[in-house]
Protein backbone atom coordinates (compact mmCIF):
# COMPACT_ATOMS: atom_id res chain seq x y z
CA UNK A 1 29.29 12.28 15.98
CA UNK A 2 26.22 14.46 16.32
CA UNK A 3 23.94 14.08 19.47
CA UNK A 4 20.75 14.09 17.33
CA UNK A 5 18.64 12.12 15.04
CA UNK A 6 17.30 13.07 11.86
CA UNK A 7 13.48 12.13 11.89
CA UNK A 8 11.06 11.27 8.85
CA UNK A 9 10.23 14.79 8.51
CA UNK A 10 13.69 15.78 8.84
CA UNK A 11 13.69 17.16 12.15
CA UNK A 12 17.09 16.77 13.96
CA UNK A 13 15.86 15.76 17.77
CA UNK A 14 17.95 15.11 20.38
CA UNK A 15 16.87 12.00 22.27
CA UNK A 16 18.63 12.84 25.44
CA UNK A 17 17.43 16.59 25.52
CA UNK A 18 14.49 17.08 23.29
CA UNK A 19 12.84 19.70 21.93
CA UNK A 20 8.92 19.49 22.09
CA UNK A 21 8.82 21.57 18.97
CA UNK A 22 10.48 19.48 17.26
CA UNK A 23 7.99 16.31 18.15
CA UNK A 24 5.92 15.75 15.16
CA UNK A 25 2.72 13.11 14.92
CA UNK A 26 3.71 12.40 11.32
CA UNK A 27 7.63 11.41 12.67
CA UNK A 28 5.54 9.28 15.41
CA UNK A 29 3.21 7.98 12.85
CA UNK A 30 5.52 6.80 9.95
CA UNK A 31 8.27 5.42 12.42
CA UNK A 32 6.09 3.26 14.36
CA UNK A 33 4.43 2.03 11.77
CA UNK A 34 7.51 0.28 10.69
CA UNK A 35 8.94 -0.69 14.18
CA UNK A 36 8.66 -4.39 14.62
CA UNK A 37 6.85 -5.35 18.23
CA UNK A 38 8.79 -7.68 20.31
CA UNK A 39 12.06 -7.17 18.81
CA UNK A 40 10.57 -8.82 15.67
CA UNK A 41 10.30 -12.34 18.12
CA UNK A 42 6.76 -12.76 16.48
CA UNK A 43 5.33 -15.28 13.77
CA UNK A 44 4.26 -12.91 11.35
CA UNK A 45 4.92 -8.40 11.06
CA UNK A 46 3.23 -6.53 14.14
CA UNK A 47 4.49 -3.00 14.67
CA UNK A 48 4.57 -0.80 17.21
CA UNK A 49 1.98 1.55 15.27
CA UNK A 50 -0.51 -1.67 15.03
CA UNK A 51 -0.46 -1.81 18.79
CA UNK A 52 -0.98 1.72 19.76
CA UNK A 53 -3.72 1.44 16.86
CA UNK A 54 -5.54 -1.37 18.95
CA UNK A 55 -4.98 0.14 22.46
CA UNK A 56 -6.75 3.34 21.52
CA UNK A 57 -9.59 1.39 19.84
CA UNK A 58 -9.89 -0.54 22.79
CA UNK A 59 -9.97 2.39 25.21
CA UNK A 60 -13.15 3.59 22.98
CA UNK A 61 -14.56 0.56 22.72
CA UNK A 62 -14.51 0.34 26.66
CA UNK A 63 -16.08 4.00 26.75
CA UNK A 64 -13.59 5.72 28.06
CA UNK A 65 -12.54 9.50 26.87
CA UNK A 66 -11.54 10.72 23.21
CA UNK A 67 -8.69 11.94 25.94
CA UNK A 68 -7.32 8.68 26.88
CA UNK A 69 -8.27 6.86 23.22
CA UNK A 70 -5.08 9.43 22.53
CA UNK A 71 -3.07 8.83 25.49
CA UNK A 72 -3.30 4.75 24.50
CA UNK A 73 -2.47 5.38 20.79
CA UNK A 74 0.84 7.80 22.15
CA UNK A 75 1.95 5.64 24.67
CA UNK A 76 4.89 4.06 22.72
CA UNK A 77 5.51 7.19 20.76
CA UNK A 78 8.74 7.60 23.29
CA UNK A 79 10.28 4.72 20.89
CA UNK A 80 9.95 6.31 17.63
CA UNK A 81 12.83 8.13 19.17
CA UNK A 82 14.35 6.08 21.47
CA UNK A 83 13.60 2.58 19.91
CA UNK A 84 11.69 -0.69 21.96
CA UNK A 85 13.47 -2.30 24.61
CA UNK A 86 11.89 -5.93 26.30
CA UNK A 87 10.31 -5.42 29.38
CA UNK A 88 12.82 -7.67 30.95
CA UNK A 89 15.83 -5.80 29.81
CA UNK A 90 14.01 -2.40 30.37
CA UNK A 91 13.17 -3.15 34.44
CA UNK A 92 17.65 -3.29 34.56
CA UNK A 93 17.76 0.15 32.65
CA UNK A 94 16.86 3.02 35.07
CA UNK A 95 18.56 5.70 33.76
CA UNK A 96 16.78 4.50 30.18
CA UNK A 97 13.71 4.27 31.95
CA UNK A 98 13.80 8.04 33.62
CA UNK A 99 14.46 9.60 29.98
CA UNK A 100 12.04 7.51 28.42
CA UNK A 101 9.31 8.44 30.85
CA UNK A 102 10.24 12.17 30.61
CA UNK A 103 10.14 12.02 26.75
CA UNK A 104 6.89 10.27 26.88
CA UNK A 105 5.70 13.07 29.47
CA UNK A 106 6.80 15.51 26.92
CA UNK A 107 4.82 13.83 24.10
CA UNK A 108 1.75 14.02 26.56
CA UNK A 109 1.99 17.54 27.31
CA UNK A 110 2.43 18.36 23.95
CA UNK A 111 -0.40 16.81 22.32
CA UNK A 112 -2.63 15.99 25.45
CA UNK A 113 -2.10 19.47 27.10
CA UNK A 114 -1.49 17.67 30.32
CA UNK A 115 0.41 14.66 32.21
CA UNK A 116 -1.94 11.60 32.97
CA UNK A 117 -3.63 11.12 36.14
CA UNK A 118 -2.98 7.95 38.53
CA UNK A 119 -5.87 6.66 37.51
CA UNK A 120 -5.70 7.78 33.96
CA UNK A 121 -2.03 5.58 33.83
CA UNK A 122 -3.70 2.76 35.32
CA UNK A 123 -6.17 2.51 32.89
CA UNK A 124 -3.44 2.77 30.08
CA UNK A 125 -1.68 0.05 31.78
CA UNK A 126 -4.42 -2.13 32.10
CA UNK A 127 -5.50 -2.02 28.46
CA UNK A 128 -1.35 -1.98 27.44
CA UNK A 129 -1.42 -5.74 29.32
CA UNK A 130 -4.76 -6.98 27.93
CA UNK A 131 -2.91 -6.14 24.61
CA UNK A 132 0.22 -8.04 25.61
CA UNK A 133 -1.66 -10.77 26.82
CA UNK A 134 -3.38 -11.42 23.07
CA UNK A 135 0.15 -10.16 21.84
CA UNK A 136 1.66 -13.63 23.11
CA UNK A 137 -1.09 -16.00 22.34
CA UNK A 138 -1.52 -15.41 19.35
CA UNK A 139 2.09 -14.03 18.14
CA UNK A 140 3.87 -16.26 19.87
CA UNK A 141 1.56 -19.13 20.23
CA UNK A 142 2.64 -18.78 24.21
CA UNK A 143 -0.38 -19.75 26.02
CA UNK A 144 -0.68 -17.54 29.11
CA UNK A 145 -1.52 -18.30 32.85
CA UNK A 146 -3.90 -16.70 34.83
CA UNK A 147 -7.64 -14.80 34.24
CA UNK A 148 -8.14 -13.78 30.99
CA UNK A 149 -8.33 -10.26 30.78
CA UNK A 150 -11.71 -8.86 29.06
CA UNK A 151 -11.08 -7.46 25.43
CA UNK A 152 -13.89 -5.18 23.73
CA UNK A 153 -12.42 -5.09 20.34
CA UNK A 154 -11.47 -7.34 17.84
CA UNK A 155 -8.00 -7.78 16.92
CA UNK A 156 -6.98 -8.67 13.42
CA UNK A 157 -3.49 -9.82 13.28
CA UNK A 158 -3.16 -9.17 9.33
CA UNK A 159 -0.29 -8.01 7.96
CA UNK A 160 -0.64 -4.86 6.47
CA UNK A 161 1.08 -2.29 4.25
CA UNK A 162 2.89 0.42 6.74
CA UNK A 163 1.45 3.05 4.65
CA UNK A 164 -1.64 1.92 5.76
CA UNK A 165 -0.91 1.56 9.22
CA UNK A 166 0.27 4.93 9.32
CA UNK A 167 -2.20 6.65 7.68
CA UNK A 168 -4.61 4.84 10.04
CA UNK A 169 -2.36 6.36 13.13
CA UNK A 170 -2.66 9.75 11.64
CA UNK A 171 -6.38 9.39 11.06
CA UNK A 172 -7.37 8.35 14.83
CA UNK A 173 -5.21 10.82 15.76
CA UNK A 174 -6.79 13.70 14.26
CA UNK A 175 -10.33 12.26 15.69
CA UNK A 176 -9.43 11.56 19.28
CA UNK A 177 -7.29 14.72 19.55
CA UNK A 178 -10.13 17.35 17.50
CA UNK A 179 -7.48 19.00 15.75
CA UNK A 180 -8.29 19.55 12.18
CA UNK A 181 -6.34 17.12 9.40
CA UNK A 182 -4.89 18.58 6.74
CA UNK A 183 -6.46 16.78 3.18
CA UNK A 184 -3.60 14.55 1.72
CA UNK A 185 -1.23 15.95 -0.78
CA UNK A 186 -0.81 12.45 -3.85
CA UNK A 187 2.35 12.08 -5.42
CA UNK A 188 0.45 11.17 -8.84
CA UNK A 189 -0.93 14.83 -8.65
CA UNK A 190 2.39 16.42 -8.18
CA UNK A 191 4.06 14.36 -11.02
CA UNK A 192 0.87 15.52 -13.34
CA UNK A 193 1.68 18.85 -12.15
CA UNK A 194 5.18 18.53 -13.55
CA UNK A 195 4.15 17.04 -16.70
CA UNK A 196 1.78 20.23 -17.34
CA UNK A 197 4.17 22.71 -16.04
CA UNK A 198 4.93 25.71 -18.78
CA UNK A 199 7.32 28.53 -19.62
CA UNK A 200 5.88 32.00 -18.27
CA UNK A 201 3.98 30.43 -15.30
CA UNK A 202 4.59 28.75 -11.69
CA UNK A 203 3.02 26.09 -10.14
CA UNK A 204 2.60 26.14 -5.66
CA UNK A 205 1.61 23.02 -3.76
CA UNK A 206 -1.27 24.31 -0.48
CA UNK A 207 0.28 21.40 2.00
CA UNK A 208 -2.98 22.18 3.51
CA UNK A 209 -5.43 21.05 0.99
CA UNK A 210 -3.43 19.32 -1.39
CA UNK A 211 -4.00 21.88 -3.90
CA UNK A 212 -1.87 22.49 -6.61
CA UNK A 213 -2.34 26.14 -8.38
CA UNK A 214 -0.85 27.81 -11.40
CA UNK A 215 -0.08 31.64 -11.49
CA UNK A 216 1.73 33.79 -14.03
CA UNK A 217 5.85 34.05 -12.56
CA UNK A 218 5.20 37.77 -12.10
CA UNK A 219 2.03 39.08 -10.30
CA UNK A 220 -0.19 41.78 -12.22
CA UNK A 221 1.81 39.85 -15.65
CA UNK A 222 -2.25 38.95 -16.86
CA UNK A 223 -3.95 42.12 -15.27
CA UNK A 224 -6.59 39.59 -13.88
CA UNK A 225 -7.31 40.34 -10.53
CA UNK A 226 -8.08 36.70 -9.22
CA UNK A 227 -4.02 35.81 -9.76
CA UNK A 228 -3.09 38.94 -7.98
CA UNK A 229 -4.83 37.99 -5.31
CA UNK A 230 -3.45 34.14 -5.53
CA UNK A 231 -0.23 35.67 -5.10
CA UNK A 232 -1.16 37.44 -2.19
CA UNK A 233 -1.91 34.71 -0.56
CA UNK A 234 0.81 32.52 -1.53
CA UNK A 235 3.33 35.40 -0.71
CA UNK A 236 1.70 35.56 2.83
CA UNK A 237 0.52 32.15 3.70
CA UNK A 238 3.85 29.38 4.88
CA UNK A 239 1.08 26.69 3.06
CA UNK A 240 2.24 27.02 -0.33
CA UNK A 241 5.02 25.28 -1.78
CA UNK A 242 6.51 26.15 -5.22
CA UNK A 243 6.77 23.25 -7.51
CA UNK A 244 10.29 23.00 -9.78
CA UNK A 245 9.58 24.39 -13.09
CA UNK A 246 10.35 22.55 -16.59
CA UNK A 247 14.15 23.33 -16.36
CA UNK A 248 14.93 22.17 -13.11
CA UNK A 249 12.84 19.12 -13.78
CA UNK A 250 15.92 18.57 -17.00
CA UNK A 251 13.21 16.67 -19.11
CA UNK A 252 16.23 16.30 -21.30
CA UNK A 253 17.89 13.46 -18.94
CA UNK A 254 14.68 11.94 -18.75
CA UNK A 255 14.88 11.31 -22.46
CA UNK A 256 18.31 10.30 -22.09
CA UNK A 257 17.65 7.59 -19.59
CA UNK A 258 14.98 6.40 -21.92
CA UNK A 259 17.74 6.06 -24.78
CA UNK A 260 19.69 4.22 -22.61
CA UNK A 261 16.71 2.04 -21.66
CA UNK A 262 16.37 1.04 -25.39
CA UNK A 263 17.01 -2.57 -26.03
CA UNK A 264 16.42 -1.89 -29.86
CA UNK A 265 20.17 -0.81 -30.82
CA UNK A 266 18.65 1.14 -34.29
CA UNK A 267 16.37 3.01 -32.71
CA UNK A 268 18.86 3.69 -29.17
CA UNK A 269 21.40 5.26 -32.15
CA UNK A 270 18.92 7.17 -33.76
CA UNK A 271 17.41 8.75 -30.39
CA UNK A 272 20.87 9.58 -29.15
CA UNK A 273 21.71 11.11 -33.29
CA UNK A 274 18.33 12.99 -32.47
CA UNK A 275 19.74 14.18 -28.94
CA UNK A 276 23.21 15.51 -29.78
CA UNK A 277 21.73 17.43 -32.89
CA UNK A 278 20.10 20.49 -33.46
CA UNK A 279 16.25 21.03 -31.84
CA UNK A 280 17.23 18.23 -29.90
CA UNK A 281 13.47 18.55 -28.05
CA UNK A 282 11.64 18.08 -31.45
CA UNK A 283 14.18 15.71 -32.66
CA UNK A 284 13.67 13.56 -29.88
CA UNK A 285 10.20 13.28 -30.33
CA UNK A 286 9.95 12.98 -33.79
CA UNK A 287 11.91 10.24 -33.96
CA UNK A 288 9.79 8.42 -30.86
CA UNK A 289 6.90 8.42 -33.34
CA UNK A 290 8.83 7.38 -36.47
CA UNK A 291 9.91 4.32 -34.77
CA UNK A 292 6.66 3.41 -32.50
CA UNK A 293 8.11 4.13 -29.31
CA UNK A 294 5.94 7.12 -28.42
CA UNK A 295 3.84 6.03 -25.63
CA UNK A 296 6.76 3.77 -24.37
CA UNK A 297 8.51 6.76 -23.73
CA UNK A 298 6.07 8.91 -22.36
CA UNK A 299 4.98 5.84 -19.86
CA UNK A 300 8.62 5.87 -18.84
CA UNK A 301 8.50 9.85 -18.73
CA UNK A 302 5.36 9.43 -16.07
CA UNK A 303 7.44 6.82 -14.12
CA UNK A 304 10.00 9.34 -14.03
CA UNK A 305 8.49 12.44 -12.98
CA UNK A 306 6.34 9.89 -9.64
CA UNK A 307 10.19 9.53 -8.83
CA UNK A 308 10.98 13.28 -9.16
CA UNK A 309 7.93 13.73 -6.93
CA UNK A 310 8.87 11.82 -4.29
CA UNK A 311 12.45 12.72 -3.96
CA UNK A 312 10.87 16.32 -4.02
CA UNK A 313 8.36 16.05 -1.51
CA UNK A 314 11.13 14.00 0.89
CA UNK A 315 13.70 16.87 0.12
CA UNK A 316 10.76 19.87 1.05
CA UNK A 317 9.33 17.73 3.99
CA UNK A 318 5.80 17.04 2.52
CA UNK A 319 4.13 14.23 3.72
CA UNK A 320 2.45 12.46 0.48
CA UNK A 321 0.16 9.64 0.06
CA UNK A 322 -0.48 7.59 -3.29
CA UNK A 323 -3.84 6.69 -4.73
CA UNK A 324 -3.03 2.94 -5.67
């Protein structure tokens, strides 16, 4: 058994002795967003991500620092690695308790630059139990005891998509914290990209910008300066991934899936005739259009190449968005 987990990203972190450079925001991000609060002991879906979202909002709302608007979103991201315990179990697990707070110390120092301050970790706590507080009521319908605490902010108890959540996480992040945010990379651009790609020339992804650019396979191959200098820069920058080409993406299986597909037994025979033939690529599609089924196929071709896209992007750890 290996001691380590493999994150989102694909990091492999070891919960019991990590390594901050292995702590991402987009592991922390995507994992909470789909970690249930309250052991899932609620009426309707509440992650973990949700409440971080509303602690940080709160701390702005009360006018406190961009600072500690990012210590209250991080202050669960210990569980994205180490999972949520209830309070009630968690006060019997001290040896839990010690590693979690030194991986949450960790997370602080790496994207705070410093451990909180006394008074910085009371304020967390107080906002952390206001949250609770509302939590219960109105999760649990478990009417509380006691002065209400004060809350600034509305809370919307809506469930919501986790990629929302989570691109929500990453986006407060980025403002509380200053740090630039890279522009999302969409899947439906990199599947376009595949469907375009052509013999002779190569196709790189800029992570950064979400860019997708086309050079000739060999630099100085056009004499034009401009792709000499694209290659420069992809040659020296780690921002650019290359995209598959049109033989590693096998069109040719796609079509054969499609045949397969076919409920029409004629035209399944005369697609797979068309296949196993000669010019099998021409074949193929001439017999698509003799029997009607052009843009069927090439709507199932588009389907395919969004699935290509993804398992790509999981496989080179880029972190994707889609536009519907």
């Amino acid at each position: 058994m290996s001691n380590f987990i493999t994150t989102y990203t694909g990091m492999h972190l070891e919960p019991l002795n990590p390594d901050p450079d292995l702590i991402r925001i987009e592991d922390i991000a995507h994992a909470l967003s789909l970690i249930c609060r309250g052991n899932g002991h609620v009426k309707t879906f509440w992650s973990v991500g949700q409440h971080c979202i509303c602690c940080a909002k709160e701390a702005w709302a009360r006018g406190l620092s961009n600072r500690m608007a990012l210590a209250c979103l991080l202050h669960d991201a210990s569980e994205c690695y180490m999972s949520d315990i209830p309070r009630p179990f968690k006060q019997e697990l001290s040896e839990y308790q010690m590693r979690e707070d030194a991986l949450l110390e960790m997370i602080y120092c790496k994207f705070l630059g410093s451990p909180l301050s006394d008074d910085e970790r009371r304020q967390l706590k107080e906002i952390d139990d206001a949250m609770l507080w509302s939590d219960l009521e109105n999760l649990l319908d478990e009417p509380q005891f006691g002065e209400i605490p004060e809350i600034y902010t509305d809370i919307d108890y809506t469930v919501r998509p986790f990629q929302n959540v989570e691109k929500e996480y990453l986006d407060l992040f980025y403002l509380y914290s200053g740090e630039e945010q890279p522009d999302p990379v969409y899947l439906e651009d990199i599947a376009a990209a595949f469907e375009g790609c052509m013999d002779e020339w190569s196709q790189f992804l800029n992570v950064r910008n979400g860019k997708i650019v086309t050079v000739p396979n060999e630099p100085g191959l056009t004499g034009m300066k401009e792709d000499e200098e694209l290659w420069d820069e992809i040659e020296e920058s780690d921002d650019y991934v290359r995209l598959p080409n049109q033989y590693e993406l096998h069109e040719k299986r796609i079509m054969e899936d499609f045949t397969e597909s076919c409920t029409r037994g004629n035209v399944a025979s005369r697609l797979w005739r068309a296949l196993n033939g000669r010019h099998s690529y021409r074949a193929f599609k001439d017999t698509i259009h003799e029997t009607g089924m052009t843009q069927k196929y090439y709507d199932f071709r588009s389907l395919s190449f969004l699935r290509i896209a993804e398992d790509w992007c999981r496989e080179n750890k880029v972190r994707y968005w889609r536009k519907t």
